[in-house]
N, C-alpha and C. Protein backbone atom coordinates (compact mmCIF):
# COMPACT_ATOMS: atom_id res chain seq x y z
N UNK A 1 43.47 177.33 -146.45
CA UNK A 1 42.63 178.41 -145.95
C UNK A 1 41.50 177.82 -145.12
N UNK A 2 41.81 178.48 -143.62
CA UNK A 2 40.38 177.64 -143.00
C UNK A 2 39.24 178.45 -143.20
N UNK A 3 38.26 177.85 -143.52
CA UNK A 3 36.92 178.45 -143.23
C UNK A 3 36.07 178.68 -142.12
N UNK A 4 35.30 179.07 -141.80
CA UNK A 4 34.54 179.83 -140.80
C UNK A 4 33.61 178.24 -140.34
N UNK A 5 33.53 177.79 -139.09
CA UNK A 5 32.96 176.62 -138.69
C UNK A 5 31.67 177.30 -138.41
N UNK A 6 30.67 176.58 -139.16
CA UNK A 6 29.38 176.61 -139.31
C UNK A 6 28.69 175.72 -138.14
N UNK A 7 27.53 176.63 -137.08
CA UNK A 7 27.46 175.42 -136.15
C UNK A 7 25.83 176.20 -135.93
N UNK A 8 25.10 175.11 -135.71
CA UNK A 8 23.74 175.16 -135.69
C UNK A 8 23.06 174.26 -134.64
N UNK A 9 21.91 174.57 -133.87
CA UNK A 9 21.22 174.24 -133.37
C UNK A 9 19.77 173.23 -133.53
N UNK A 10 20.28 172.13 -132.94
CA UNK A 10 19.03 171.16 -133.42
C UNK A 10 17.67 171.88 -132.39
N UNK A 11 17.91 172.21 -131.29
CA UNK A 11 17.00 173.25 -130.69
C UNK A 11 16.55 174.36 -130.74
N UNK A 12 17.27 174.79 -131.75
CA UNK A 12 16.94 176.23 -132.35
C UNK A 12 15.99 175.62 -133.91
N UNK A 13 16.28 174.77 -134.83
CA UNK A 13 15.37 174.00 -135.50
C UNK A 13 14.09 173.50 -134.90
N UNK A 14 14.06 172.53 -134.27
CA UNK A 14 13.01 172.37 -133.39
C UNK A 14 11.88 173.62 -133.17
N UNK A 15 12.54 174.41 -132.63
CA UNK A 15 11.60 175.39 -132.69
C UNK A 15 10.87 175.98 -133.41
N UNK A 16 12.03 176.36 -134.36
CA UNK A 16 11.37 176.83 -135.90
C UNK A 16 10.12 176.37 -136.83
N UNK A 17 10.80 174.51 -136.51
CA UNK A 17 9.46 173.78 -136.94
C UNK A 17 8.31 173.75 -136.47
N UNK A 18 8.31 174.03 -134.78
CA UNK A 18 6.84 173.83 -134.04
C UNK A 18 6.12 175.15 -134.06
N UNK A 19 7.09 176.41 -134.66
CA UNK A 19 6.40 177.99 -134.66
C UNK A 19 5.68 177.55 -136.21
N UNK A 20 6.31 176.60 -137.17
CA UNK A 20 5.73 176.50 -139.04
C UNK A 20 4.33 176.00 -138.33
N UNK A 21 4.23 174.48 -137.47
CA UNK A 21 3.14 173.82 -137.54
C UNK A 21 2.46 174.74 -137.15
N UNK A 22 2.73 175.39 -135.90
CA UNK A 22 0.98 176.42 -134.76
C UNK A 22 1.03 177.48 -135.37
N UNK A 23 1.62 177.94 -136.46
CA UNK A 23 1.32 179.00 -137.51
C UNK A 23 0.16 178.69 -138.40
N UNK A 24 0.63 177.13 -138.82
CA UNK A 24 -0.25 176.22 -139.82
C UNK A 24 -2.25 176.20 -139.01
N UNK A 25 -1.57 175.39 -138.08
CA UNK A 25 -2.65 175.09 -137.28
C UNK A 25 -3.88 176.68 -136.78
N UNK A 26 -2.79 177.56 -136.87
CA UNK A 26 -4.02 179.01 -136.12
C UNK A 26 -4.18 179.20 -137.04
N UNK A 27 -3.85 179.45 -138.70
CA UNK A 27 -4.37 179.83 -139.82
C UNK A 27 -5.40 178.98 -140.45
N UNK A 28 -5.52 177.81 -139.99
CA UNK A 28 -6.81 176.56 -140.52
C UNK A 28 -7.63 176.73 -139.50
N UNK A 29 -7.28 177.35 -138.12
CA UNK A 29 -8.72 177.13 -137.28
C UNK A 29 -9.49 178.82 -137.40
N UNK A 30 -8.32 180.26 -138.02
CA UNK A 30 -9.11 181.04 -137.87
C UNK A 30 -9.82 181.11 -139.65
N UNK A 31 -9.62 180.75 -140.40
CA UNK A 31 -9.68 180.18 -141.90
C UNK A 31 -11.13 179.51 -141.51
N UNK A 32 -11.54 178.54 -140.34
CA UNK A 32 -12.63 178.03 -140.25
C UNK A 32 -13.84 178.64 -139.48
N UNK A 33 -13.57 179.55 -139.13
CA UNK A 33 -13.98 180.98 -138.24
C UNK A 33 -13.96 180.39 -136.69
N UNK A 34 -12.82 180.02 -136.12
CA UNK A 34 -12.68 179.74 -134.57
C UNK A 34 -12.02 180.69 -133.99
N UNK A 35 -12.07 181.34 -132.78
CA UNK A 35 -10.75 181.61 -131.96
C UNK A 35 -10.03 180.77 -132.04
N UNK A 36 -8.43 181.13 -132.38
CA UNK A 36 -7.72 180.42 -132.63
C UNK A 36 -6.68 179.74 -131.53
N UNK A 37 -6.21 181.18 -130.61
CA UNK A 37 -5.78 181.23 -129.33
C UNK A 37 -6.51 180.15 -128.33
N UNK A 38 -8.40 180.73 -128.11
CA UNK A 38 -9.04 179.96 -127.55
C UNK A 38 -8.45 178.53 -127.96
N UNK A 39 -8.95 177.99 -129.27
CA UNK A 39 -8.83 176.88 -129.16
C UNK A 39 -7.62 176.03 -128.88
N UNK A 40 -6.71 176.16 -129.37
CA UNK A 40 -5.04 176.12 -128.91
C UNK A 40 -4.88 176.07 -127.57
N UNK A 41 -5.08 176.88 -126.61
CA UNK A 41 -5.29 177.16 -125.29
C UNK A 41 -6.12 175.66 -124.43
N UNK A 42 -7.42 175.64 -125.10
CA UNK A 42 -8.35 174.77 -125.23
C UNK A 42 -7.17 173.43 -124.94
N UNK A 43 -7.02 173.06 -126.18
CA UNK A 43 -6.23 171.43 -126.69
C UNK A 43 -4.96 171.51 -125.68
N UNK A 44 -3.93 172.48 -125.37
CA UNK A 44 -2.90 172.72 -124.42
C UNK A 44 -3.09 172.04 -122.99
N UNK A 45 -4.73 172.36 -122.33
CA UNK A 45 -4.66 172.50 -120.84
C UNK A 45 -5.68 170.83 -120.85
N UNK A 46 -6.66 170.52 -122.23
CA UNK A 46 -6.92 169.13 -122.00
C UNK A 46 -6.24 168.23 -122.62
N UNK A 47 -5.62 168.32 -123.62
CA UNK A 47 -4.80 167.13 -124.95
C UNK A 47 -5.88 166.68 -125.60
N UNK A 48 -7.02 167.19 -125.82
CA UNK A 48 -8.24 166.91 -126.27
C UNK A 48 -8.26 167.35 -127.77
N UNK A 49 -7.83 166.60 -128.84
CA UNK A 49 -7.68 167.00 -129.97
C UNK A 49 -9.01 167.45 -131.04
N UNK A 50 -10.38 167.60 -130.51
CA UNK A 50 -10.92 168.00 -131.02
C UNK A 50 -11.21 169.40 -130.94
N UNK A 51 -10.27 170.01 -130.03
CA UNK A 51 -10.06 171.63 -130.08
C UNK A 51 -9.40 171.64 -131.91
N UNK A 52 -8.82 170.85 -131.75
CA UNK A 52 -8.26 171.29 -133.70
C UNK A 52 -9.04 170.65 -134.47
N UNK A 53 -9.38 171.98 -135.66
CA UNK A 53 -9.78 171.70 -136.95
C UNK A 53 -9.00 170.34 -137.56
N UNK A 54 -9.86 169.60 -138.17
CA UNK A 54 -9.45 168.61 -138.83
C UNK A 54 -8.96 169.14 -140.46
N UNK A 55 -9.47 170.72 -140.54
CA UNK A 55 -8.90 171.47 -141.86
C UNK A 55 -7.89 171.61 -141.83
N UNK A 56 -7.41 171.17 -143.48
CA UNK A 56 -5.59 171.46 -143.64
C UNK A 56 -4.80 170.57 -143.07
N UNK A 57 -5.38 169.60 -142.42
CA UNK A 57 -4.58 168.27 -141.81
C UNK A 57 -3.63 169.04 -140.38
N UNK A 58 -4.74 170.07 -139.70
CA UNK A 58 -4.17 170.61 -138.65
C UNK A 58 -4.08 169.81 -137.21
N UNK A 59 -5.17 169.40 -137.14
CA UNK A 59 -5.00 168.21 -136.08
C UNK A 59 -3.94 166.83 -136.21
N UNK A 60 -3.60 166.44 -137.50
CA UNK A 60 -2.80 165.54 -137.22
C UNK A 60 -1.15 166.69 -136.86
N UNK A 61 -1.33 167.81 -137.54
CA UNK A 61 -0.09 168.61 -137.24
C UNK A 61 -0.29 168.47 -135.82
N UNK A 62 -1.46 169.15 -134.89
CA UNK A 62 -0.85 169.55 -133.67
C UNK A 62 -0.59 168.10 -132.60
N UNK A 63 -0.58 166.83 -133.07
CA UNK A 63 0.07 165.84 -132.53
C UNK A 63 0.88 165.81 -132.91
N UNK A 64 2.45 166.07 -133.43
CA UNK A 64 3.09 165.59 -134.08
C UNK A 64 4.36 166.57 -132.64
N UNK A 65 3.53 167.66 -131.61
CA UNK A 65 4.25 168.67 -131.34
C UNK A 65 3.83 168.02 -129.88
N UNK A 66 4.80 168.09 -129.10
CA UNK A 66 5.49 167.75 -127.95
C UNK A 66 4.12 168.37 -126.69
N UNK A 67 2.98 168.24 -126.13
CA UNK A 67 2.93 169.74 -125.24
C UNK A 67 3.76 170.40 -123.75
N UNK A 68 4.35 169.40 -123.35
CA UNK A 68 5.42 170.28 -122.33
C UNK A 68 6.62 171.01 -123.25
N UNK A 69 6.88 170.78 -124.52
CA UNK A 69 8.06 171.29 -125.23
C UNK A 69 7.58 172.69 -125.81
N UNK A 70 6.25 172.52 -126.35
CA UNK A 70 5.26 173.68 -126.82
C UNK A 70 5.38 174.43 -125.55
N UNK A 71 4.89 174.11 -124.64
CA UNK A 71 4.33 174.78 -123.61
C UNK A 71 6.02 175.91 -122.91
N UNK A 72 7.20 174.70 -123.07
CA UNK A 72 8.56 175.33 -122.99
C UNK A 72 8.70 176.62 -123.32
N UNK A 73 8.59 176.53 -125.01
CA UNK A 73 8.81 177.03 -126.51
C UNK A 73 8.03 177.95 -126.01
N UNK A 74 6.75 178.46 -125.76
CA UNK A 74 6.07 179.68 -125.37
C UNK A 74 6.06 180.53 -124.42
N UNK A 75 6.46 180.02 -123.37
CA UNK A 75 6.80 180.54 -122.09
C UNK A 75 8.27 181.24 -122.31
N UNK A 76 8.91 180.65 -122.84
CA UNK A 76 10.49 181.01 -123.13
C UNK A 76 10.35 182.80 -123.76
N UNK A 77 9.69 182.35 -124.93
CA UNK A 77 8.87 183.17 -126.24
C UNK A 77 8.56 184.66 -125.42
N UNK A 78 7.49 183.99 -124.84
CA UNK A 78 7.12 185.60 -123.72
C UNK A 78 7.88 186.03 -123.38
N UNK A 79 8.88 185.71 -122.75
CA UNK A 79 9.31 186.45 -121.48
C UNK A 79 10.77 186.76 -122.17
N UNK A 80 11.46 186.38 -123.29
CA UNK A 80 12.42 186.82 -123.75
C UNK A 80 12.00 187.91 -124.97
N UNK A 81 10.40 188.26 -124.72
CA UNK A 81 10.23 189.37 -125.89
C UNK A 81 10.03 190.49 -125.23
């Protein structure tokens, strides 16, 4: 009996993981009372990591995330919603 071939996306993962971290990351910077967007926005257009809270170990999260892949990942995001 064959079974149903199970097939998954390492780019569809990827994603998933970088929506967990900037979920992580906007909930520790609005948790610290920041605009969260602002600051995100902020760290995006300089790579200047002191736009992120060092709360919750969010700044080492938002290095860990690509920013032309982020920047991909969001643009994609918009315009296919």
């Amino acid at each position: 009996m064959n079974e149903p071939t199970i097939s998954f996306s390492i780019h569809e993962d990827k994603e998933k993981e970088i929506k967990k971290i900037l979920t992580t990351i906007y909930d520790a910077l609005r948790q610290k009372g920041y605009n969260p967007i602002n600051q995100i926005v902020g760290y995006i257009l300089s790579e200047d990591p002191t736009y992120i809270t060092t709360y919750n170990n969010a700044r080492s999260l938002i290095r860990r995330i690509d920013r032309d892949e982020l920047l991909q990942i969001l643009v994609k995001s918009y315009l296919n919603d």
